[in-house]
N, C-alpha and C. Protein backbone atom coordinates (compact mmCIF):
# COMPACT_ATOMS: atom_id res chain seq x y z
N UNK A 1 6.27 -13.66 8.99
CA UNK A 1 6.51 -12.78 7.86
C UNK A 1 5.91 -13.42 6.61
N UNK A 2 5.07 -12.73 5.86
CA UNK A 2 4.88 -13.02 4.48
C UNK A 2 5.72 -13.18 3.56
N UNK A 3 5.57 -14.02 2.58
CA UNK A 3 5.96 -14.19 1.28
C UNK A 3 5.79 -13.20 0.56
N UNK A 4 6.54 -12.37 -0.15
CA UNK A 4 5.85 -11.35 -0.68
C UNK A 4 6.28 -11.51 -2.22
N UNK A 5 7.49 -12.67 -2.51
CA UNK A 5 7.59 -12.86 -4.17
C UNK A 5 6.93 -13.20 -5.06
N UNK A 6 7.00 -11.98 -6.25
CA UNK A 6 6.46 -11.95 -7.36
C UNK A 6 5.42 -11.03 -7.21
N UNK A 7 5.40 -10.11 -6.00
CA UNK A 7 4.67 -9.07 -5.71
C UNK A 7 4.75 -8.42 -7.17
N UNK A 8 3.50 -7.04 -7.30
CA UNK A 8 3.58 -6.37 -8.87
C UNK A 8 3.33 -5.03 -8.19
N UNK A 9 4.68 -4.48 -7.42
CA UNK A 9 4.26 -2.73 -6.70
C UNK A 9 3.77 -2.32 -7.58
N UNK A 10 2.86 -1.32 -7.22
CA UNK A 10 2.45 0.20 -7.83
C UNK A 10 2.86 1.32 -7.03
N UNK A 11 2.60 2.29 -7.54
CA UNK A 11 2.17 3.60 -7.27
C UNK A 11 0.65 4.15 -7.31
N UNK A 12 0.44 5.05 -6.37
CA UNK A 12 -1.06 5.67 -6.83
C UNK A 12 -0.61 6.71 -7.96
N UNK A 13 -2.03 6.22 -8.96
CA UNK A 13 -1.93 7.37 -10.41
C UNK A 13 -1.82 8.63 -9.56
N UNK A 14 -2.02 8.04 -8.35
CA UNK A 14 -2.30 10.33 -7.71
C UNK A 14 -0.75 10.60 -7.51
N UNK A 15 -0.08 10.06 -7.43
CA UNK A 15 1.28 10.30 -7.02
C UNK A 15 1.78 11.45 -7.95
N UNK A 16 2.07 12.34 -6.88
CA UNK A 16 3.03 13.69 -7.93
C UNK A 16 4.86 13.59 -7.98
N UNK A 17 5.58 12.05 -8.15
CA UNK A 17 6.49 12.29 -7.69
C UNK A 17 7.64 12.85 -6.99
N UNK A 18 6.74 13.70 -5.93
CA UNK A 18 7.57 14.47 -4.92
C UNK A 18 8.22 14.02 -4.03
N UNK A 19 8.28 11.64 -3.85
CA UNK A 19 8.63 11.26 -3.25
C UNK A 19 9.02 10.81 -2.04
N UNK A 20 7.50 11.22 -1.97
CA UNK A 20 6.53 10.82 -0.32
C UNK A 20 5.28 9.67 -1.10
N UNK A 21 5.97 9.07 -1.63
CA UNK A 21 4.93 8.02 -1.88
C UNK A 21 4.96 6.77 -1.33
N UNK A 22 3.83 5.75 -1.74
CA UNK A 22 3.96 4.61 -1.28
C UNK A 22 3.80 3.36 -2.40
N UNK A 23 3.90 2.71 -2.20
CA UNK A 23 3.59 1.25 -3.39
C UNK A 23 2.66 0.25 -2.65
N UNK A 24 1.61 -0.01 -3.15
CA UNK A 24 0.84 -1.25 -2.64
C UNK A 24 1.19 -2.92 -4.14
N UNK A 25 0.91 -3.47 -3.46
CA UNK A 25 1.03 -4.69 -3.77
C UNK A 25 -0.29 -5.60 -3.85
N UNK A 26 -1.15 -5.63 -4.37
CA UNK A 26 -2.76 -5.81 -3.86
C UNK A 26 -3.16 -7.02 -5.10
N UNK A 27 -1.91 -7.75 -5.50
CA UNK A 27 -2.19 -9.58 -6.13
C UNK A 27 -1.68 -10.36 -5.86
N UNK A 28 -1.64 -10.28 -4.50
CA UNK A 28 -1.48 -11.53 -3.92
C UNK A 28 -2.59 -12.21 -3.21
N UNK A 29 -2.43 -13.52 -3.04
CA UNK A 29 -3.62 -14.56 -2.20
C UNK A 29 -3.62 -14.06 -0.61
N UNK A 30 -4.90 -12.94 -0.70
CA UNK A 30 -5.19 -13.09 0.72
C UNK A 30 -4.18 -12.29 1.52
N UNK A 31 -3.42 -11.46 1.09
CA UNK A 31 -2.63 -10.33 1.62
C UNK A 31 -2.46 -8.75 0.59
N UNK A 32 -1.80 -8.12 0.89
CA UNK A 32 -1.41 -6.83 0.28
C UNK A 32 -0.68 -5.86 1.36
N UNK A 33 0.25 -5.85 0.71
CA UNK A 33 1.61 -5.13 0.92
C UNK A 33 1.29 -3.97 0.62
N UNK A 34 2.24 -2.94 1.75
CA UNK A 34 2.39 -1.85 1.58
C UNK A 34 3.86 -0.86 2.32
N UNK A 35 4.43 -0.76 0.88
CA UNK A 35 6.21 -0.13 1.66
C UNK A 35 6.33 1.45 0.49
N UNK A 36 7.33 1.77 1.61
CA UNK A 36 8.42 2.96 0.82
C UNK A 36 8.74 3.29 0.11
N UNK A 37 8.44 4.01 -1.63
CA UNK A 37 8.49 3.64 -2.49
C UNK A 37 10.33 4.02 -2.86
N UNK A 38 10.53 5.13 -1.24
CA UNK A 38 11.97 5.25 -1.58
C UNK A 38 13.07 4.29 -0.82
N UNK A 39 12.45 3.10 -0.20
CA UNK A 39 13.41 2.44 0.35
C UNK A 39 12.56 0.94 -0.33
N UNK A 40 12.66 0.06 -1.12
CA UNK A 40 11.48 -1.28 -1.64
C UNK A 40 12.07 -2.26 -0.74
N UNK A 41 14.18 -2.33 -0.47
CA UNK A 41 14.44 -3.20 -0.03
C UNK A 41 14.04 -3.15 1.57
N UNK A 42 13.14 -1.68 2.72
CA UNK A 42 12.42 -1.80 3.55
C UNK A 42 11.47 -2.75 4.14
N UNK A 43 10.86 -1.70 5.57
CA UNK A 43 10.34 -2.85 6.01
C UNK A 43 8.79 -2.85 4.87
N UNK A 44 8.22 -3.81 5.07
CA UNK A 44 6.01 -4.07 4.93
C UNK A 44 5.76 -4.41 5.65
N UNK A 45 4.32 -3.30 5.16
CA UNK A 45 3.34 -3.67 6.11
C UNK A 45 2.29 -4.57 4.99
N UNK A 46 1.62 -5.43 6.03
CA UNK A 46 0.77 -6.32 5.42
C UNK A 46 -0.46 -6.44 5.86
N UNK A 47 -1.41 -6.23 5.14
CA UNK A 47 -3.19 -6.15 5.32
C UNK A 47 -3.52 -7.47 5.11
N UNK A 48 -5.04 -8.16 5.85
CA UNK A 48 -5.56 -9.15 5.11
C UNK A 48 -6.69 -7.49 4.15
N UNK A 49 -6.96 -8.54 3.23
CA UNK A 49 -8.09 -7.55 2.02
C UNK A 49 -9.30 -6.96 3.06
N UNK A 50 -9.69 -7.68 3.61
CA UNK A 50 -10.71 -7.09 4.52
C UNK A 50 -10.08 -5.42 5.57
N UNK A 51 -8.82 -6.10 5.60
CA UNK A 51 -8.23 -4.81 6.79
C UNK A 51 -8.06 -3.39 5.86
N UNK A 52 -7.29 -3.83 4.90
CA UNK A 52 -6.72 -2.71 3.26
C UNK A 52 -8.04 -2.24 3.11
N UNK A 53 -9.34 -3.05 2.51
CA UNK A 53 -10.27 -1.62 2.06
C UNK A 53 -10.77 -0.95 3.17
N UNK A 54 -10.66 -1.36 5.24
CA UNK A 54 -11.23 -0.59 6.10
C UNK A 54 -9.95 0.23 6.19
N UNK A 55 -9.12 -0.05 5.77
CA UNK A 55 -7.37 1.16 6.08
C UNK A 55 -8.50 2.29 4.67
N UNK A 56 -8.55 1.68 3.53
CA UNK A 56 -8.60 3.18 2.40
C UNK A 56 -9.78 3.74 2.48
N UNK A 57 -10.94 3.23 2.94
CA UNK A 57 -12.65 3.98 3.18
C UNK A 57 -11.82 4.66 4.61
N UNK A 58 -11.06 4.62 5.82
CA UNK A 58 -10.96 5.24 6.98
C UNK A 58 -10.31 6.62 6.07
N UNK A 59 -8.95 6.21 5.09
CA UNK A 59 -8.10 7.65 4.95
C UNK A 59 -8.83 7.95 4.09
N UNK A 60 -9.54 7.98 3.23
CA UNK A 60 -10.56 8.73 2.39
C UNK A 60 -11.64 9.73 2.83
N UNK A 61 -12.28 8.85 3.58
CA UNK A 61 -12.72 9.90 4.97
C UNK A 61 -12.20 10.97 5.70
N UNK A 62 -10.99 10.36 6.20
CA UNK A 62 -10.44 11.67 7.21
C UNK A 62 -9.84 12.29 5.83
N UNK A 63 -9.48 11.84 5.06
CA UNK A 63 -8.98 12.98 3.94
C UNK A 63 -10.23 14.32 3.64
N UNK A 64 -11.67 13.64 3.33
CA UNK A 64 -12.37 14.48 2.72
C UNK A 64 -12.59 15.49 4.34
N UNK A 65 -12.33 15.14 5.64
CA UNK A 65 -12.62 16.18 6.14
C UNK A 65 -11.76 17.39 6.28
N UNK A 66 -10.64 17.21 5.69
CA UNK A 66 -9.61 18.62 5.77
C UNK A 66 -9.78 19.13 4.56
C-alpha cells in the first residue's frame, strides 16, 4: 500500500456536482491516486505516471467515440 499523506485531492473542473465524481491526487513522487469523491476515507487506486496518462489518452478516446 502507498503512502498517500499530504496528498492535494482534486476534482475535475468538468465536474457538475451531481456526485459521481472522482478526485485524483497527481503530486506525489512517482504515484497518483485516484478515490470516491463521496467516500475519501475509501479504498485507492494507484497509477505509476506512466500508467495515469495511458488510463486518460484510453478514456478520452473511448469517450470521443460515443
Amino acid at each position: 500500500m502507498h503512502d498517500l499523506t499530504g496528498a492535494a485531492w482534486r476534482k475535475s473542473t468538468r465536474s457538475n456536482n451531481g456526485g459521481n465524481c472522482v478526485e485524483v491526487a497527481d503530486d506525489l513522487a512517482g504515484k497518483v491516486g485516484l478515490r470516491d469523491s463521496k467516500d475519501p476515507s475509501g479504498p485507492i487506486l494507484t497509477f505509476s505516471p506512466a500508467a495515469w496518462t495511458t488510463f486518460i489518452r484510453a478514456t478520452k478516446t473511448e469517450g470521443s467515440r460515443h
